[in-house]
C-alpha atoms as a PDB file:
ATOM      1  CA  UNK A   1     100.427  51.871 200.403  1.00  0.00           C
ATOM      2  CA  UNK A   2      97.509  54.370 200.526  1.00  0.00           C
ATOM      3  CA  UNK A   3      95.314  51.698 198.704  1.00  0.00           C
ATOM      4  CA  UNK A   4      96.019  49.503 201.173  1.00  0.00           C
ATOM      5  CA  UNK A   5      94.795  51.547 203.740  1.00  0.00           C
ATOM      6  CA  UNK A   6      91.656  52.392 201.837  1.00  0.00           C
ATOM      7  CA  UNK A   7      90.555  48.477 201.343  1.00  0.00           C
ATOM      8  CA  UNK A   8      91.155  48.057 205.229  1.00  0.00           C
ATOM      9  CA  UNK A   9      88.983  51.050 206.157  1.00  0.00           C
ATOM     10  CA  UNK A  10      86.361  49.917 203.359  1.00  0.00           C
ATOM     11  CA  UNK A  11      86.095  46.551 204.689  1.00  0.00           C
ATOM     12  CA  UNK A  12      85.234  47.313 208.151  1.00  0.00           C
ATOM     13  CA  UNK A  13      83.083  50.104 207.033  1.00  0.00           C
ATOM     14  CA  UNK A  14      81.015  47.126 204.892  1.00  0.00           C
ATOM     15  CA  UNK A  15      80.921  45.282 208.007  1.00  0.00           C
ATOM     16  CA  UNK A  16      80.200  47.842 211.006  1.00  0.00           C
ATOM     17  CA  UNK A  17      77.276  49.672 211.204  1.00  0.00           C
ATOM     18  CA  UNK A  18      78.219  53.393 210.727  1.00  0.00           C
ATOM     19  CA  UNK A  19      77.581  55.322 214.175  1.00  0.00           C
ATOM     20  CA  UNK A  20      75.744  58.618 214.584  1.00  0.00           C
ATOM     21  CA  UNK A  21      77.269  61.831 216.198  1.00  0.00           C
ATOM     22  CA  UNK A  22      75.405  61.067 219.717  1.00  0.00           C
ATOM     23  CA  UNK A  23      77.023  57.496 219.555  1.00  0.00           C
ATOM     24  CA  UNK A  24      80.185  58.700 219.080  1.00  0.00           C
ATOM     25  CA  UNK A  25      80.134  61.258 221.941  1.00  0.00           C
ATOM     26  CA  UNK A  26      79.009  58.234 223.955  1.00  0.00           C
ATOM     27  CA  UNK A  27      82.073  55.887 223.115  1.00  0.00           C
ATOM     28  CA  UNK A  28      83.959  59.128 223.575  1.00  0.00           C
ATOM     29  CA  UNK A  29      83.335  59.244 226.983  1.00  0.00           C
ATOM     30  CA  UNK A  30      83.650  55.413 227.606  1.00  0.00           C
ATOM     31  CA  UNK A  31      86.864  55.449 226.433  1.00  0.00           C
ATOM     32  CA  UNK A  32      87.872  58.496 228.223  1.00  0.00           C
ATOM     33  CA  UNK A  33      86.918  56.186 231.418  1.00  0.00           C
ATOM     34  CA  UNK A  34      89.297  53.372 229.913  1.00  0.00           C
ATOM     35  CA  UNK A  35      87.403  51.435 227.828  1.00  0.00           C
ATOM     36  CA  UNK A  36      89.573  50.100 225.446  1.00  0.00           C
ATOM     37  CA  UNK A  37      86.457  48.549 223.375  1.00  0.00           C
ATOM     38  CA  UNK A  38      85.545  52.187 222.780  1.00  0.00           C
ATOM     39  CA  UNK A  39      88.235  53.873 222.130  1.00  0.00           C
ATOM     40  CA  UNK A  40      88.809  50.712 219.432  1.00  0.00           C
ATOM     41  CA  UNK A  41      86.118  51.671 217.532  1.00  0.00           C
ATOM     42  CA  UNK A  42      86.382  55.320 217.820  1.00  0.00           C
ATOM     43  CA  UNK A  43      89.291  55.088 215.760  1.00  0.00           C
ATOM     44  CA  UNK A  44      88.643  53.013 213.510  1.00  0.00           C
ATOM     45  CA  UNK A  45      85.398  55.243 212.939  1.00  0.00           C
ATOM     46  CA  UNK A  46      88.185  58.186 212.345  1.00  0.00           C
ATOM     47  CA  UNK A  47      90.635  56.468 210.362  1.00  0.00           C
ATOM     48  CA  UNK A  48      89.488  57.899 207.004  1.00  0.00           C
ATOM     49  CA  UNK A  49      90.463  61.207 208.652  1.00  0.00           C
ATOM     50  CA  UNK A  50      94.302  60.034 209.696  1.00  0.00           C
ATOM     51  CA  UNK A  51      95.018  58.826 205.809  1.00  0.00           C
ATOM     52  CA  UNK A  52      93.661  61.883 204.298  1.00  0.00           C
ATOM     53  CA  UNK A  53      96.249  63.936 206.304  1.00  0.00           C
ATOM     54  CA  UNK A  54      98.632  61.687 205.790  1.00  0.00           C
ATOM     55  CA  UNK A  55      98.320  61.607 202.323  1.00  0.00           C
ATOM     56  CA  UNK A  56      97.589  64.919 202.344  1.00  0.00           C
ATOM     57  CA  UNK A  57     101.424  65.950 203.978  1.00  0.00           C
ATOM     58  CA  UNK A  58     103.239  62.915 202.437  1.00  0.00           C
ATOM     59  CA  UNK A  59     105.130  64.508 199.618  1.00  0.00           C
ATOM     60  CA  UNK A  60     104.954  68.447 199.750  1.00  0.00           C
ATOM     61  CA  UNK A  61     107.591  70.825 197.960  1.00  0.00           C
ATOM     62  CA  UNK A  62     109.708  67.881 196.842  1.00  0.00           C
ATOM     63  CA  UNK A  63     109.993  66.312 200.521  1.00  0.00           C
ATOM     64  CA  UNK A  64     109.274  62.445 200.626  1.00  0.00           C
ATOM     65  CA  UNK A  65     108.238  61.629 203.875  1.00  0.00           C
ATOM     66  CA  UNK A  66     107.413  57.987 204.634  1.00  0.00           C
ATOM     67  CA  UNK A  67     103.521  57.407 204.159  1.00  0.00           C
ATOM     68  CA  UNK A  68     103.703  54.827 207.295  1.00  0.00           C
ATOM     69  CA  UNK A  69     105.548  57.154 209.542  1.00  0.00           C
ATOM     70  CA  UNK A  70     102.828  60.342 209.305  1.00  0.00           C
ATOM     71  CA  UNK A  71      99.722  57.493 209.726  1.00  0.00           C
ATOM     72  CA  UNK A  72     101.019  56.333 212.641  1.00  0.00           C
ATOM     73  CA  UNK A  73     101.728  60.027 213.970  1.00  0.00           C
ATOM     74  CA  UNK A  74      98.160  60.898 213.097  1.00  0.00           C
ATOM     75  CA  UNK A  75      97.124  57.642 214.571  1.00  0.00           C
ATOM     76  CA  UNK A  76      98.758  58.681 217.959  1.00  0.00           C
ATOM     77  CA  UNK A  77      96.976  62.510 217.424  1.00  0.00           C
ATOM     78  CA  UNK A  78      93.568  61.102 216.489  1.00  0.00           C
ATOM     79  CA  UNK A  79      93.956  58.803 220.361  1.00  0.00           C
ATOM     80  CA  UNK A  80      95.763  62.090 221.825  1.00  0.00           C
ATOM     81  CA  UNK A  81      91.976  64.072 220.764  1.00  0.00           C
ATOM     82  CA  UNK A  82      89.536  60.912 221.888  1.00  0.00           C
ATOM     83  CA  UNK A  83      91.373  61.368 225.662  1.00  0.00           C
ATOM     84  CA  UNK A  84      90.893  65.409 225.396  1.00  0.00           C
ATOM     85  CA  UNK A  85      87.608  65.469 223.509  1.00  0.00           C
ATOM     86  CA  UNK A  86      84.904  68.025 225.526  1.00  0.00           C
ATOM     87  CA  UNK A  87      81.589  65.957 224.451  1.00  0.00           C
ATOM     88  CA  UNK A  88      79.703  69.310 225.993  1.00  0.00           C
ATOM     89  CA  UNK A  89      81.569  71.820 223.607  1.00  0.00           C
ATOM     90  CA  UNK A  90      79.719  72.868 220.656  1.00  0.00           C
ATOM     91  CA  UNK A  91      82.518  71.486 217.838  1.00  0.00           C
ATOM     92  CA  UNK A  92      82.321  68.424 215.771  1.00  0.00           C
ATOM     93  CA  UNK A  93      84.088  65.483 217.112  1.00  0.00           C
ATOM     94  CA  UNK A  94      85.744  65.425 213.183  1.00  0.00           C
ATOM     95  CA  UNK A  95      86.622  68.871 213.521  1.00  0.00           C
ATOM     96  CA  UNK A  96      88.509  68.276 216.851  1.00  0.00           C
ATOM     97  CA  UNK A  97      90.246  65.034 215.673  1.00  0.00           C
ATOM     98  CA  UNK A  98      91.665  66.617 212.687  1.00  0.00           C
ATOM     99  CA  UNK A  99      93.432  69.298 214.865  1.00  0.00           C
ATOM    100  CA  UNK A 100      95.283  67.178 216.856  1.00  0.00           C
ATOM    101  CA  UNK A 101      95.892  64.991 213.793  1.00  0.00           C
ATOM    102  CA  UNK A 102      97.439  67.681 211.700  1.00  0.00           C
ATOM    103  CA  UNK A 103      99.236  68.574 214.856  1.00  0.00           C
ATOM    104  CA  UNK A 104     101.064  65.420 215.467  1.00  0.00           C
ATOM    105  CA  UNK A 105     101.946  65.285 211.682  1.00  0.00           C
ATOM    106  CA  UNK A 106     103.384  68.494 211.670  1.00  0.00           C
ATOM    107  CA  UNK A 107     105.720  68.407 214.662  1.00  0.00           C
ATOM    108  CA  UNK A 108     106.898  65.509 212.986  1.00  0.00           C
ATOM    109  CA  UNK A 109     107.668  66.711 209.846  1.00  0.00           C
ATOM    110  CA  UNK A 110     109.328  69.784 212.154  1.00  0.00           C
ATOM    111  CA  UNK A 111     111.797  67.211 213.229  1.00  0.00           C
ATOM    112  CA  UNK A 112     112.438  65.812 209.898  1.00  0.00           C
ATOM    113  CA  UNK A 113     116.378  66.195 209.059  1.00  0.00           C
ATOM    114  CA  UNK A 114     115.548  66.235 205.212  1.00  0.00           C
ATOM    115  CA  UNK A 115     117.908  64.433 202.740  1.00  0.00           C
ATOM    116  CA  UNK A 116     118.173  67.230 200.230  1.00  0.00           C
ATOM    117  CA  UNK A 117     118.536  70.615 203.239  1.00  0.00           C
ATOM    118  CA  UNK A 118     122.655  71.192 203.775  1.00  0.00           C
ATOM    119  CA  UNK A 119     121.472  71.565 207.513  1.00  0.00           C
ATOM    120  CA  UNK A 120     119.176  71.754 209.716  1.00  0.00           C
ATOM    121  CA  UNK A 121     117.852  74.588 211.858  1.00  0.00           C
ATOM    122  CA  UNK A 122     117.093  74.065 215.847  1.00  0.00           C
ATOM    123  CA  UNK A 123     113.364  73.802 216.220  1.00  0.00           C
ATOM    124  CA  UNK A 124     113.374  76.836 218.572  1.00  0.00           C
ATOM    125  CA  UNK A 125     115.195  79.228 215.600  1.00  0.00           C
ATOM    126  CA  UNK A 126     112.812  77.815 213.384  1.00  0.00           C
ATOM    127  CA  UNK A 127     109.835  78.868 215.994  1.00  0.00           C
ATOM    128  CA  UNK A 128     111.395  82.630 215.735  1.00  0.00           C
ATOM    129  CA  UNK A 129     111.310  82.568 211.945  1.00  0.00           C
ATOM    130  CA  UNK A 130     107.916  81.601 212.020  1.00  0.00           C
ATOM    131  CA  UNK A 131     106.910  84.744 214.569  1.00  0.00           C
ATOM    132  CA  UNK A 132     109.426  86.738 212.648  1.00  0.00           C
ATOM    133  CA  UNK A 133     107.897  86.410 209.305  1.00  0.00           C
ATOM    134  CA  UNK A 134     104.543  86.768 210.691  1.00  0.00           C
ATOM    135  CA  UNK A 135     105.428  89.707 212.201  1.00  0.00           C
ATOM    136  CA  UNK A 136     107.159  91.376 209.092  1.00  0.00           C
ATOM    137  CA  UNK A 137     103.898  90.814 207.156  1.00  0.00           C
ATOM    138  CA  UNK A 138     102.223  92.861 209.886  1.00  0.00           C
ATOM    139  CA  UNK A 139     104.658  95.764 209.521  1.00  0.00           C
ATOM    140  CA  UNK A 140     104.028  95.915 205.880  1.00  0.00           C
ATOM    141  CA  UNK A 141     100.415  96.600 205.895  1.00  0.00           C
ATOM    142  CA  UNK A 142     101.363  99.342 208.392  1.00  0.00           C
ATOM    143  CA  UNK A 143     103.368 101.087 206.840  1.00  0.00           C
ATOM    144  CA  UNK A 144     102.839  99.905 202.872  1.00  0.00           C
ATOM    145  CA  UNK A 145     106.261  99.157 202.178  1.00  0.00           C
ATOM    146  CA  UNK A 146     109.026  96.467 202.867  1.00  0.00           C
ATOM    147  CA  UNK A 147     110.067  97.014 206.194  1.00  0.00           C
ATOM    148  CA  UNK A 148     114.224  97.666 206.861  1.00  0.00           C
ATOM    149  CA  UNK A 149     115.993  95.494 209.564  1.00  0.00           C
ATOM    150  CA  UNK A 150     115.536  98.827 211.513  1.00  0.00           C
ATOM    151  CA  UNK A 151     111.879  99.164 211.064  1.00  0.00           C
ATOM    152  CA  UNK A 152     111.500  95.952 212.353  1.00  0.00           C
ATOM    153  CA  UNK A 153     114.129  96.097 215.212  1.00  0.00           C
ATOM    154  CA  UNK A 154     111.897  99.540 216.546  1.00  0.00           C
ATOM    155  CA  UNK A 155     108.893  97.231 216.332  1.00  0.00           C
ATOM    156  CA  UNK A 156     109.500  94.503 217.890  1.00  0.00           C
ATOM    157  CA  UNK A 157     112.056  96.032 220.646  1.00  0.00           C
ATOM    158  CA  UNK A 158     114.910  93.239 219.493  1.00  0.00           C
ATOM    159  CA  UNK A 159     118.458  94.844 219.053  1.00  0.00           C
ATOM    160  CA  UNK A 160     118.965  95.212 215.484  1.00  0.00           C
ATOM    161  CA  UNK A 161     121.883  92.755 216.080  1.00  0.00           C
ATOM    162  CA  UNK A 162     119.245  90.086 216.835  1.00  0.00           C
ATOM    163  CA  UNK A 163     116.697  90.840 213.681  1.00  0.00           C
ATOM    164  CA  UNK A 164     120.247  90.801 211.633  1.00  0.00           C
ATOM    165  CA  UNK A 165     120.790  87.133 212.922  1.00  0.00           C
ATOM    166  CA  UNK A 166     116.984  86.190 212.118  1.00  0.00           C
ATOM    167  CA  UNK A 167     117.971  87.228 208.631  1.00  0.00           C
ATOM    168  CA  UNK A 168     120.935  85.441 208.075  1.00  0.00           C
ATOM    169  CA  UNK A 169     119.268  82.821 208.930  1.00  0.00           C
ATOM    170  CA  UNK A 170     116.589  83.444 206.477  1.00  0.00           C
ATOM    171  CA  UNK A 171     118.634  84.115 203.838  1.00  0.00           C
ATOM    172  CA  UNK A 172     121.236  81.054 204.713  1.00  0.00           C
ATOM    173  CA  UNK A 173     118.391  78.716 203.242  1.00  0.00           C
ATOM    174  CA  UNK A 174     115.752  80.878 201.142  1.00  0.00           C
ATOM    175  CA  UNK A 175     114.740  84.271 200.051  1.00  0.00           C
ATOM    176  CA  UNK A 176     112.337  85.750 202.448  1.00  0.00           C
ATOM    177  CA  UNK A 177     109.666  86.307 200.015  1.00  0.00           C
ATOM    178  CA  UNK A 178     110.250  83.473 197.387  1.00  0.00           C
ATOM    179  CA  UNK A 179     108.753  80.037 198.038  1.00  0.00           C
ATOM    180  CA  UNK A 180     110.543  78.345 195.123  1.00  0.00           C
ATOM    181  CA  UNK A 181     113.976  77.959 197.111  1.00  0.00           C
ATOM    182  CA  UNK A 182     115.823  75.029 198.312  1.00  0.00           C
ATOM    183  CA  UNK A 183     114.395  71.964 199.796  1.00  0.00           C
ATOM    184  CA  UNK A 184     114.572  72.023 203.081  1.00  0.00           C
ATOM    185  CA  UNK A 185     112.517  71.636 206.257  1.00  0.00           C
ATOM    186  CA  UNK A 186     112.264  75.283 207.273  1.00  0.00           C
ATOM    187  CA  UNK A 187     111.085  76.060 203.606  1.00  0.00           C
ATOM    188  CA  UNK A 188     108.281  73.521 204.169  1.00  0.00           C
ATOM    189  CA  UNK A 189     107.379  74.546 207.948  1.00  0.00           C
ATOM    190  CA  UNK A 190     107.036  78.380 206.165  1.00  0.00           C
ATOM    191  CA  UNK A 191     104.873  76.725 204.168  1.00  0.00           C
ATOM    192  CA  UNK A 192     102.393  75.234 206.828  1.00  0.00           C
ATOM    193  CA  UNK A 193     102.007  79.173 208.155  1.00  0.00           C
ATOM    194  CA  UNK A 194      98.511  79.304 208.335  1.00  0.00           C
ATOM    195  CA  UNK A 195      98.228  75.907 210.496  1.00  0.00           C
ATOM    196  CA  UNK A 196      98.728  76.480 213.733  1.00  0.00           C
ATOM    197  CA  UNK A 197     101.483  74.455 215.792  1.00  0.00           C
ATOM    198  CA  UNK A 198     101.199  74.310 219.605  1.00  0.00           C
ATOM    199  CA  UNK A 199     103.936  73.724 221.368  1.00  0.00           C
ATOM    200  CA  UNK A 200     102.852  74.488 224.598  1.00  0.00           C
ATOM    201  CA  UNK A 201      99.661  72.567 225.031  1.00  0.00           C
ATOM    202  CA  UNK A 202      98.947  73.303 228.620  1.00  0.00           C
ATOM    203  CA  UNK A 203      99.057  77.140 227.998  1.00  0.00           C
ATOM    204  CA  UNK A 204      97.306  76.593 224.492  1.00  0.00           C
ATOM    205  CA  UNK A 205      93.219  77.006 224.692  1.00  0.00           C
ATOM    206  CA  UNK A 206      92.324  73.966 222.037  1.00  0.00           C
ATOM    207  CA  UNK A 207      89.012  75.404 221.357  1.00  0.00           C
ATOM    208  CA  UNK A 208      90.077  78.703 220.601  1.00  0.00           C
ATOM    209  CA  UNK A 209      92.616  77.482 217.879  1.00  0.00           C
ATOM    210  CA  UNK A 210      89.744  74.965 216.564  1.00  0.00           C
ATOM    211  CA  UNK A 211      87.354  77.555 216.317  1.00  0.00           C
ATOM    212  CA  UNK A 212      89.899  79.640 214.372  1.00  0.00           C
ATOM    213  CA  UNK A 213      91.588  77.227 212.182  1.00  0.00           C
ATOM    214  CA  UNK A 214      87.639  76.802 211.293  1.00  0.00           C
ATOM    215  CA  UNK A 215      87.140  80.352 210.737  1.00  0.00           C
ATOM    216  CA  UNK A 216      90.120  80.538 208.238  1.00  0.00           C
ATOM    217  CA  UNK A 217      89.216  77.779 206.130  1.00  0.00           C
ATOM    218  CA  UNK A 218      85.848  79.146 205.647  1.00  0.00           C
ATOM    219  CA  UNK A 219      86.902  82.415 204.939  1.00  0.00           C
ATOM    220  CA  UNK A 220      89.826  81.218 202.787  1.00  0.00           C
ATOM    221  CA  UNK A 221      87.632  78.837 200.789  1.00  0.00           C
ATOM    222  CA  UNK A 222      84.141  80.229 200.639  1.00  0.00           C
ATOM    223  CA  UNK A 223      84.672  83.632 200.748  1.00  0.00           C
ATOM    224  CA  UNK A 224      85.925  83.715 197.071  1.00  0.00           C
ATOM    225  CA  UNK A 225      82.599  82.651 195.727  1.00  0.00           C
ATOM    226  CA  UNK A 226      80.957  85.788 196.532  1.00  0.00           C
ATOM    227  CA  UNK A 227      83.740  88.051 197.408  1.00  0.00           C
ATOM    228  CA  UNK A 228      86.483  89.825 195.717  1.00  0.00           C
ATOM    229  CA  UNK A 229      90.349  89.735 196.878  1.00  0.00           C
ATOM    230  CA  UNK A 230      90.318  93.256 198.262  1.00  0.00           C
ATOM    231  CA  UNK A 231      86.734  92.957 200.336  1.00  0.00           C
ATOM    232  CA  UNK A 232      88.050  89.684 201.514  1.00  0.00           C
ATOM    233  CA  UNK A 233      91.601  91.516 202.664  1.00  0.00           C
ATOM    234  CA  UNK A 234      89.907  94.722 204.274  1.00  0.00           C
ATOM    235  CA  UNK A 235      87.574  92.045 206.395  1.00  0.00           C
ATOM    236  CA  UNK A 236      90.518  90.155 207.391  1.00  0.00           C
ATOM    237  CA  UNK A 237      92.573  93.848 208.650  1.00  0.00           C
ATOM    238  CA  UNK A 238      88.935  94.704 210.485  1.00  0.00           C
ATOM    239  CA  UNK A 239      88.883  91.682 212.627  1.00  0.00           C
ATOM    240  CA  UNK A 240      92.703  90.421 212.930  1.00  0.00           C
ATOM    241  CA  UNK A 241      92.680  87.457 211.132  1.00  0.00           C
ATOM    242  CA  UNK A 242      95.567  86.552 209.940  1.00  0.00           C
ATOM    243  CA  UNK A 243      97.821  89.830 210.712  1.00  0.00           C
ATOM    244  CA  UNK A 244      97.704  89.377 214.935  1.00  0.00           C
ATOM    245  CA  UNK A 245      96.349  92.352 215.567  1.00  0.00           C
ATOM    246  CA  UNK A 246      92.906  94.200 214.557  1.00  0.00           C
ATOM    247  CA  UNK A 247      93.365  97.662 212.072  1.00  0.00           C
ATOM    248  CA  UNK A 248      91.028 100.819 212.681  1.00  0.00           C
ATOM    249  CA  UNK A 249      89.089 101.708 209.450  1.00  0.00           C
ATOM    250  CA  UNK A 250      91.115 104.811 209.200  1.00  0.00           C
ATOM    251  CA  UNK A 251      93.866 102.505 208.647  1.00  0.00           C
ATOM    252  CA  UNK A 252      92.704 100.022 206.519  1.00  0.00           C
ATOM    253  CA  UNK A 253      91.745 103.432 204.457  1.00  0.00           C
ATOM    254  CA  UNK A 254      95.506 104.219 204.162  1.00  0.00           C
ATOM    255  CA  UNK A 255      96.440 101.045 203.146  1.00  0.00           C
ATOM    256  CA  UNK A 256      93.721 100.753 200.217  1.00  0.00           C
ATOM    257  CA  UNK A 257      94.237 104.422 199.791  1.00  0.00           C
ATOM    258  CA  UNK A 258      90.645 104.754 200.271  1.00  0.00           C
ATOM    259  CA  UNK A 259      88.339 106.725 203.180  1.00  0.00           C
ATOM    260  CA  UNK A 260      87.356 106.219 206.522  1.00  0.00           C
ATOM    261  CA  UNK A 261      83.615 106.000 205.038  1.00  0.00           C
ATOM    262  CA  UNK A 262      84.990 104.075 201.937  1.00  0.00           C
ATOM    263  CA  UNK A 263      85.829 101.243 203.938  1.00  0.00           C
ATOM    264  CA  UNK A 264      82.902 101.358 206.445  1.00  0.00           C
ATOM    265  CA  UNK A 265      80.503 100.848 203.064  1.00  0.00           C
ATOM    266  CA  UNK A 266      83.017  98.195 201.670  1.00  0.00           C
ATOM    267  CA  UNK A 267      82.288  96.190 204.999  1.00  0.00           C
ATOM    268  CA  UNK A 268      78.936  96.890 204.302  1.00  0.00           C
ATOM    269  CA  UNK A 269      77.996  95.687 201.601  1.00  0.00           C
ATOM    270  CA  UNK A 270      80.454  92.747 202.169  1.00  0.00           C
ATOM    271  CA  UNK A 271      78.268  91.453 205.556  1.00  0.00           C
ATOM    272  CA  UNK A 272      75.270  92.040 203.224  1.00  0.00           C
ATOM    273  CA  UNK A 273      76.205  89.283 200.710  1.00  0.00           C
ATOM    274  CA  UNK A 274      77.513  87.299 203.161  1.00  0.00           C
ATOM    275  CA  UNK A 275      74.074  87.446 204.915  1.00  0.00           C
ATOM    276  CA  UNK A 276      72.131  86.744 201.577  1.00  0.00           C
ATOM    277  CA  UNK A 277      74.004  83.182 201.250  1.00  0.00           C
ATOM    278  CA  UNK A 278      72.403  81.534 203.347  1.00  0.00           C
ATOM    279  CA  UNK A 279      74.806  78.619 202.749  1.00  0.00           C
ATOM    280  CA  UNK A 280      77.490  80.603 203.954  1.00  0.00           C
ATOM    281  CA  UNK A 281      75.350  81.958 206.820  1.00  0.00           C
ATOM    282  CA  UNK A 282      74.756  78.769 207.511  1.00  0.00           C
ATOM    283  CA  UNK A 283      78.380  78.127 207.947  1.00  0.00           C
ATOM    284  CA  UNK A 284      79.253  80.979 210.106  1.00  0.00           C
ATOM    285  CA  UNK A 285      76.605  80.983 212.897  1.00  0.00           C
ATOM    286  CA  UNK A 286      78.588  79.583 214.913  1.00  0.00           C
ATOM    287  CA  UNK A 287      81.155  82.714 215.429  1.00  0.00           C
ATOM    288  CA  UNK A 288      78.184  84.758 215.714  1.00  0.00           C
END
């Protein structure tokens, strides 16, 4: 099915002219006025970008989901981003589009009552995993050890009666901390962690999410190259990616069992190398 997709795209591509950035921003706002023509070719210009992800989340940790059902989710995300698209912002139209692509195709897979998963979990329990195990992962760089349903009941402020529930639920369907459990949606929707779903798109800045879904990716596949596990990790504590909040050096220290200074010079010398690649640089001027 994919190939058909790819010998539609490649035969318009052979018989369009391929349009520049400025062009695109042009029919962007034509079709934002209700020009069908415009938005036409807008998408077409973008479909490359719906079959990746489609491919992409198609068959993921033994879940078969119909190729022709995610495309025409991502078809409906790619429109959703040509009618919100800021043509003043300073993000790639690509970037944008491939948000709200991945979006659509993951609140659909959300819904997905899998064939192989003994049941399925409401989206809104599944929503409170999600924060849940974010926010366990938080409490074990804080205090270096697996937090106890108590720990986490004093963080969070939730009865220990609630947290209990959380983990029953948990448990009911996989171990918290092994990804090799049974197939079922709320195993693969722990798996999409680090892609943001917004639910509530009115209270939701876009932009924001963009610019850190951008961020991520960078750092997750660029930083590597030049940059060892634990410089990446102490980086990551420093500025709250990732773990919600932002750690003091003195407590990154702790964690790494390292000093105050220790991690200031760590930093250091990180920033430096990522300064000297100018490819990387590059990359990263724009969250300068």
């Amino acid at each position: 099915m994919i190939d058909i997709y790819k010998d539609s795209i490649t035969k318009y591509e052979k018989s369009n002219k391929k349009i520049t950035e400025d062009e695109e921003k042009k029919l962007i706002v034509l079709a934002q006025n209700g020009s069908k023509k415009a938005l036409n070719i807008v998408v077409k210009n973008n479909l490359k970008l719906v079959i990746f992800f489609a491919n992409k989340y198609s068959y993921r940790n033994n879940i078969k989901i119909y190729f022709d059902d995610l495309v025409q989710e991502g078809n409906l995300g790619l429109i959703k981003s040509i009618k919100r698209f800021d043509t003043t912002k300073n993000i790639k139209f690509s970037t944008y589009s491939s948000f709200w692509i991945i979006q659509k195709i993951l609140k659909y897979i959300k819904n997905q009552p899998f064939n192989n998963c003994p049941f399925r979990l409401p989206i809104h329990v599944v929503e409170k995993i999600i924060k849940f195990k974010k926010t366990k992962n938080e409490l074990f760089v804080k205090l270096e050890k697996e937090p106890t349903i108590q720990d986490l009941a004093d963080y969070t402020g939730k009865d220990v009666s609630y947290v209990t529930k959380i983990f029953d639920y948990l448990y009911s369907t996989l171990s918290i901390d092994q990804d090799n459990s049974n197939d079922c949606a709320l195993q693969e929707i722990l798996n999409l962690k680090s892609e943001s779903i917004i639910e509530d798109e009115k209270n939701e800045d876009v932009n924001d999410t963009i610019y850190k879904n951008q961020l991520l990716e960078i750092i997750n596949n660029d930083f590597p190259k030049i940059l060892s596990e634990k410089q990446i990790e102490i980086i990551k504590m420093k500025f709250g990616i990732y773990y919600g909040k932002s750690y003091t050096l003195d407590e990154i220290g702790r964690h790494f069992k390292n000093t105050k200074e220790g991690i200031r010079m760590i930093l250091k010398f990180s920033f430096e190398k990522i300064r000297k690649n100018k490819k990387l640089s590059e990359k990263l001027k724009d969250f300068l």
